[in-house]
N, C-alpha and C. Protein backbone atom coordinates (compact mmCIF):
# COMPACT_ATOMS: atom_id res chain seq x y z
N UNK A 1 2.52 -1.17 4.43
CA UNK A 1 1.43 -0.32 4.00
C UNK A 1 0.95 0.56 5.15
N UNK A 2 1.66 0.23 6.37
CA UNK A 2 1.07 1.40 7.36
C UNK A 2 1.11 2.50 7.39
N UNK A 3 2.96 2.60 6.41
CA UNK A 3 3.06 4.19 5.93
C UNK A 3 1.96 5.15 5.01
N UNK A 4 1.66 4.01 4.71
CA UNK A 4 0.64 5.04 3.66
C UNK A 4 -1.10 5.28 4.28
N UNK A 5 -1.11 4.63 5.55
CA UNK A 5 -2.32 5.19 6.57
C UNK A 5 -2.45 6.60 7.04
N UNK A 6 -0.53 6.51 7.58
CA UNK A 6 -0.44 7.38 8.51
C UNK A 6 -0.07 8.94 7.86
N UNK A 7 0.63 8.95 6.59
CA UNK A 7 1.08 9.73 5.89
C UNK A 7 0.22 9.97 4.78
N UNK A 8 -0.30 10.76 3.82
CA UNK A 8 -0.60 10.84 2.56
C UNK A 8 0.02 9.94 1.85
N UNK A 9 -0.88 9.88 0.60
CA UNK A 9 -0.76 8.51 -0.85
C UNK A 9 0.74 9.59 -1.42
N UNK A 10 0.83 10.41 -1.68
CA UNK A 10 1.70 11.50 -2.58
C UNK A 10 2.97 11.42 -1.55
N UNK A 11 3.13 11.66 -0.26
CA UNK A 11 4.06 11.48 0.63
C UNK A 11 4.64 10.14 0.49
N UNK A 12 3.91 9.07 0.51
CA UNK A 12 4.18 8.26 0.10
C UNK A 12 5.41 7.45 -0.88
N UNK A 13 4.69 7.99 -1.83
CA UNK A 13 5.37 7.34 -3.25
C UNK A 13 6.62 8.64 -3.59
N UNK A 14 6.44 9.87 -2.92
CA UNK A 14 7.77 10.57 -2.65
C UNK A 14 9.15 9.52 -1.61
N UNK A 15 8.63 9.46 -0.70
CA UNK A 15 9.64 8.52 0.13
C UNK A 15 10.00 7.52 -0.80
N UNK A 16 9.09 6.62 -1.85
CA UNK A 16 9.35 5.58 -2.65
C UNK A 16 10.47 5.97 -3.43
N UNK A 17 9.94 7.14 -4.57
CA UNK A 17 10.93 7.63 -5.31
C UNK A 17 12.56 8.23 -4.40
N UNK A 18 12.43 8.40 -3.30
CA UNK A 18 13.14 8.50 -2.72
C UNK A 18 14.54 7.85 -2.53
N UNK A 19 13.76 6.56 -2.04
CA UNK A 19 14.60 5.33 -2.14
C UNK A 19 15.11 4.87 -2.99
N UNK A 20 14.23 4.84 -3.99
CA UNK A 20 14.88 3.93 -5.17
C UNK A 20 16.08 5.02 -5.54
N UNK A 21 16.44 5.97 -5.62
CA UNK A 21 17.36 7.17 -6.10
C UNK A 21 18.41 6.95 -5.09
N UNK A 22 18.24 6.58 -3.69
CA UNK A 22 19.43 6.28 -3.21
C UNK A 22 20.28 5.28 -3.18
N UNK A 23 19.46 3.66 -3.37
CA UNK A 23 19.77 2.59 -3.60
C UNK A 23 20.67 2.41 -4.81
N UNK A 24 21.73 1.59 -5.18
CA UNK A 24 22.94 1.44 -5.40
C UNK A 24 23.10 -0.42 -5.79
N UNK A 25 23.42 -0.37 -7.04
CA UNK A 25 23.97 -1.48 -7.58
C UNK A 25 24.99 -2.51 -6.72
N UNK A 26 24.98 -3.43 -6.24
CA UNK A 26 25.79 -4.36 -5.64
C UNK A 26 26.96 -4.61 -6.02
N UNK A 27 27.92 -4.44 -5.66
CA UNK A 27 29.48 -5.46 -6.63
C UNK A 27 29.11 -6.37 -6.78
N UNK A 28 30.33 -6.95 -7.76
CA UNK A 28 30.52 -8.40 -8.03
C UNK A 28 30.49 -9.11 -6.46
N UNK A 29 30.94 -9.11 -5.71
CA UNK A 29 31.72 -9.40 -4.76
C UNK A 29 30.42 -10.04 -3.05
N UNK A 30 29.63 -8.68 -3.55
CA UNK A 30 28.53 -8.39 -2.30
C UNK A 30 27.38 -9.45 -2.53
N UNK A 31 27.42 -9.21 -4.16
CA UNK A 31 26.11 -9.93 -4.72
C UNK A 31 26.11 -11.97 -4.67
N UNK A 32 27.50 -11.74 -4.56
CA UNK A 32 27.82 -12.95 -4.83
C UNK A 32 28.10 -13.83 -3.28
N UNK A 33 28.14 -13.01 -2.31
CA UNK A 33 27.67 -12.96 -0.77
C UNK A 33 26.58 -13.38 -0.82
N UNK A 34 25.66 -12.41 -1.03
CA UNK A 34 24.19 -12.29 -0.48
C UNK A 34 23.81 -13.48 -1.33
N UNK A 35 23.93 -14.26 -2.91
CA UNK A 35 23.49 -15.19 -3.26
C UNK A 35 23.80 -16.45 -2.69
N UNK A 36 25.39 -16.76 -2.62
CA UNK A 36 25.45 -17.85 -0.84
C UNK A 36 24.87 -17.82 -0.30
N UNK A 37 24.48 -17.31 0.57
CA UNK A 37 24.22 -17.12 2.02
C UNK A 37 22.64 -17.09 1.93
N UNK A 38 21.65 -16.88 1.09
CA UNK A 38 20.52 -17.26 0.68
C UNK A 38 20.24 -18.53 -0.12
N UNK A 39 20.81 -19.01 -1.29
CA UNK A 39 20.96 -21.11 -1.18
C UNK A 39 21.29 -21.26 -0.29
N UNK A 40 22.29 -20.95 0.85
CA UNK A 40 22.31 -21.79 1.27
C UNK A 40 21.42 -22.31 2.63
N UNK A 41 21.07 -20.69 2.97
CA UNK A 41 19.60 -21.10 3.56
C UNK A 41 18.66 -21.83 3.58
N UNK A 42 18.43 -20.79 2.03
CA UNK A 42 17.01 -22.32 1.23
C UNK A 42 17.51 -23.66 1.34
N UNK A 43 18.51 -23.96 1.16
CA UNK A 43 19.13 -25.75 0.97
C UNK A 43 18.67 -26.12 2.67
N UNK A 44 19.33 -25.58 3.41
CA UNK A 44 18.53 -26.00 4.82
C UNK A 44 17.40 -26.27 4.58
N UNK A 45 16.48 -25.28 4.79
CA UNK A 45 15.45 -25.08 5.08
C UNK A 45 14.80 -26.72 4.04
N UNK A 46 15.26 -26.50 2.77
CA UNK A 46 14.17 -27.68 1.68
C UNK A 46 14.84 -29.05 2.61
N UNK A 47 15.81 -29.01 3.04
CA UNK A 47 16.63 -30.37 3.25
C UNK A 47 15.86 -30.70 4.84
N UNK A 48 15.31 -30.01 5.91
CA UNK A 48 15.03 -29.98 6.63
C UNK A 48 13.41 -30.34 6.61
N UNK A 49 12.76 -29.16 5.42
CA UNK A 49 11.64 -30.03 5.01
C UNK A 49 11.38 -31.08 4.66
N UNK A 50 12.28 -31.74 3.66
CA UNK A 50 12.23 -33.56 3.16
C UNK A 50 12.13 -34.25 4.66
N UNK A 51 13.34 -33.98 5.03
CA UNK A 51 13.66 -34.94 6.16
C UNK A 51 12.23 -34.60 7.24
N UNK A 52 11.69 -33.70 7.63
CA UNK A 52 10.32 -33.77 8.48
C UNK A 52 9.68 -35.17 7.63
N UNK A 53 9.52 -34.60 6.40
CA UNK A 53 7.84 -34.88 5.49
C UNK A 53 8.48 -36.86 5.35
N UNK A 54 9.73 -36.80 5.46
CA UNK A 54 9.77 -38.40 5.30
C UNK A 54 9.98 -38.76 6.80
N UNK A 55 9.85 -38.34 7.65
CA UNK A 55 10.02 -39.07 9.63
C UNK A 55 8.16 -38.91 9.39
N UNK A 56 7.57 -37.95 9.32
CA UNK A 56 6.12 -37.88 9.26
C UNK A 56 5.57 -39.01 8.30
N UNK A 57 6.03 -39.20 7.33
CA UNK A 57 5.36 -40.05 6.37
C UNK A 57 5.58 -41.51 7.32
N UNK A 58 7.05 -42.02 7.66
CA UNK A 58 7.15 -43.12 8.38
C UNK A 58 6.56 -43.44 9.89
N UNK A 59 6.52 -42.63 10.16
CA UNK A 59 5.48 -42.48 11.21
C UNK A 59 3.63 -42.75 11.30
N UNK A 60 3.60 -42.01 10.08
CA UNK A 60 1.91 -42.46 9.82
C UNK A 60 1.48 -44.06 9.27
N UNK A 61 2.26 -44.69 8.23
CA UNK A 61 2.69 -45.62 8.27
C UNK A 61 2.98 -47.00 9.03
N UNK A 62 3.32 -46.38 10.13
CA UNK A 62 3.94 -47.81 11.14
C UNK A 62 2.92 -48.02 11.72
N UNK A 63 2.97 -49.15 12.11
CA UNK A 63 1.76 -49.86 12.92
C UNK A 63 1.34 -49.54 14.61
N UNK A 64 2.53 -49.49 15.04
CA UNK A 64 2.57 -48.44 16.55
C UNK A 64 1.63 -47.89 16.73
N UNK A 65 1.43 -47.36 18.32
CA UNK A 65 0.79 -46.32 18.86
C UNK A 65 1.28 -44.86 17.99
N UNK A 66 0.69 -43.53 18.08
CA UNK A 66 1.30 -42.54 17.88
C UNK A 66 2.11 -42.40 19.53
N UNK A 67 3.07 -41.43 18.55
CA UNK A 67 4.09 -40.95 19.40
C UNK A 67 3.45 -39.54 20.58
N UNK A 68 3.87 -39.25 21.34
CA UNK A 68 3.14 -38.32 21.90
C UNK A 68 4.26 -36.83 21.59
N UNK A 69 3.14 -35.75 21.65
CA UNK A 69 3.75 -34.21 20.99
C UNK A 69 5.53 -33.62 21.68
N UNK A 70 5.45 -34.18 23.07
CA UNK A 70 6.49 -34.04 23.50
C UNK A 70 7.92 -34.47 22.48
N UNK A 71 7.46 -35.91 21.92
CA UNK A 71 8.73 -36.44 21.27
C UNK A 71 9.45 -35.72 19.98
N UNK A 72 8.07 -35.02 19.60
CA UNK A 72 8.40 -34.64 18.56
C UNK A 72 8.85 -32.64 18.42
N UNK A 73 8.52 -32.46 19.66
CA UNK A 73 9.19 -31.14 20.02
C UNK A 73 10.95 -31.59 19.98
N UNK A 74 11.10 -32.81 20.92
CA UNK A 74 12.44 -33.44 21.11
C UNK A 74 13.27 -33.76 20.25
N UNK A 75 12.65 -33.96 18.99
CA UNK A 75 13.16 -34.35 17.89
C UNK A 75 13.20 -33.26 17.08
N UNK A 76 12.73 -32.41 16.75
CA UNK A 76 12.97 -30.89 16.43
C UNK A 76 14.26 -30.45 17.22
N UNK A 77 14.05 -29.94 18.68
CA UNK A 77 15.42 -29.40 19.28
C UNK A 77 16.92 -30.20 18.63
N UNK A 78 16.50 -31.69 18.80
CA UNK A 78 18.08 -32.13 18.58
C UNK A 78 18.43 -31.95 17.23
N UNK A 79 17.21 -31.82 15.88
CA UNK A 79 17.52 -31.75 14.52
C UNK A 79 18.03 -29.93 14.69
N UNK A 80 17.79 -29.19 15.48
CA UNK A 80 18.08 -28.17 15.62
C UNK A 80 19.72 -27.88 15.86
N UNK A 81 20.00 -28.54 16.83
CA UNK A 81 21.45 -28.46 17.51
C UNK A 81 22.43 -29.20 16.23
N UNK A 82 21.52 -30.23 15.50
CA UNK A 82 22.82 -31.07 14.87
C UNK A 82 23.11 -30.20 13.86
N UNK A 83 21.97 -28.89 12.83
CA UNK A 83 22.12 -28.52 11.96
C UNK A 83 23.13 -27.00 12.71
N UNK A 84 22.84 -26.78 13.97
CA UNK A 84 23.49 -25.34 14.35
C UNK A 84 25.13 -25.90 14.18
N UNK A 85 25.11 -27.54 14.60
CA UNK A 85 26.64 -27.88 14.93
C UNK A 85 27.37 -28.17 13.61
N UNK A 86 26.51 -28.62 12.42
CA UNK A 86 27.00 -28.43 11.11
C UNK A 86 27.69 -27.22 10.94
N UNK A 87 26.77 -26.13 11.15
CA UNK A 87 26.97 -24.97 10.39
C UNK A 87 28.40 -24.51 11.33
N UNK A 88 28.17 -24.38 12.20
CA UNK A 88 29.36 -23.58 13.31
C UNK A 88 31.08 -25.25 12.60
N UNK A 89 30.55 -26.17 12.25
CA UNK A 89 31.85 -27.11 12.01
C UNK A 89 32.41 -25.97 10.69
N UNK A 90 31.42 -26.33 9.54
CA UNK A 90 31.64 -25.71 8.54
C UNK A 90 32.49 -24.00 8.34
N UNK A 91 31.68 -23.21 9.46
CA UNK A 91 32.41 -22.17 9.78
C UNK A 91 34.07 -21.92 10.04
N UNK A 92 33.92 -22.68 11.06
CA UNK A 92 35.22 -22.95 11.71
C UNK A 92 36.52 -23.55 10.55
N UNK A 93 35.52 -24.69 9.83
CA UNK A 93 36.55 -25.41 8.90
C UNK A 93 37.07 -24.71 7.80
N UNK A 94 36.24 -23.61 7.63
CA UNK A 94 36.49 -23.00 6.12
C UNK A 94 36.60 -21.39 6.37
N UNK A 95 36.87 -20.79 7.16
CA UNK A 95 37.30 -19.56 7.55
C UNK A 95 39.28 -19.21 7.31
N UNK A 96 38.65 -17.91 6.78
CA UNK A 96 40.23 -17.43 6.42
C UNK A 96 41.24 -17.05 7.30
């Protein structure tokens, strides 16, 4: 919306109409890219959420001291590396 601070409302929705007139239907092919490659994002991302919300849930739970913030930065980085080392296996394994 900054464009429309800096520019007129009518300039505006010209550039809009603009765009939409140049923009272009996807192939079969592209669309079916871009829908991979977004599940399979999201699937991270939800699968990454469970797995926090159930280490957090078991954590609040246990009878222990809390853990201190450091550990859990630590435990982030390595859930980080194991999911980068998934993805780069997967790459590697299934490339043409």
């Amino acid at each position: 919306m900054l464009g429309v601070a800096t520019v007129g409302l009518s300039e505006f929705f010209k550039d809009v109409v603009r765009a939409v007139r140049l923009t272009q239907k996807p192939d079969k092919e592209e669309f079916k890219l871009t829908l991979r490659v977004v599940l399979i994002g999201m699937s991270i991302i939800g699968v990454l959420g469970f797995v926090f919300k159930m280490v957090g849930s078991a954590f609040q739970f246990s009878a222990g001291k809390p853990l201190p913030p450091e550990s859990g930065l630590a435990a982030l980085f390595i859930s980080m590396i194991v999911v980068l080392g998934f993805l780069f296996y997967i790459y590697r394994r299934y490339r043409v």
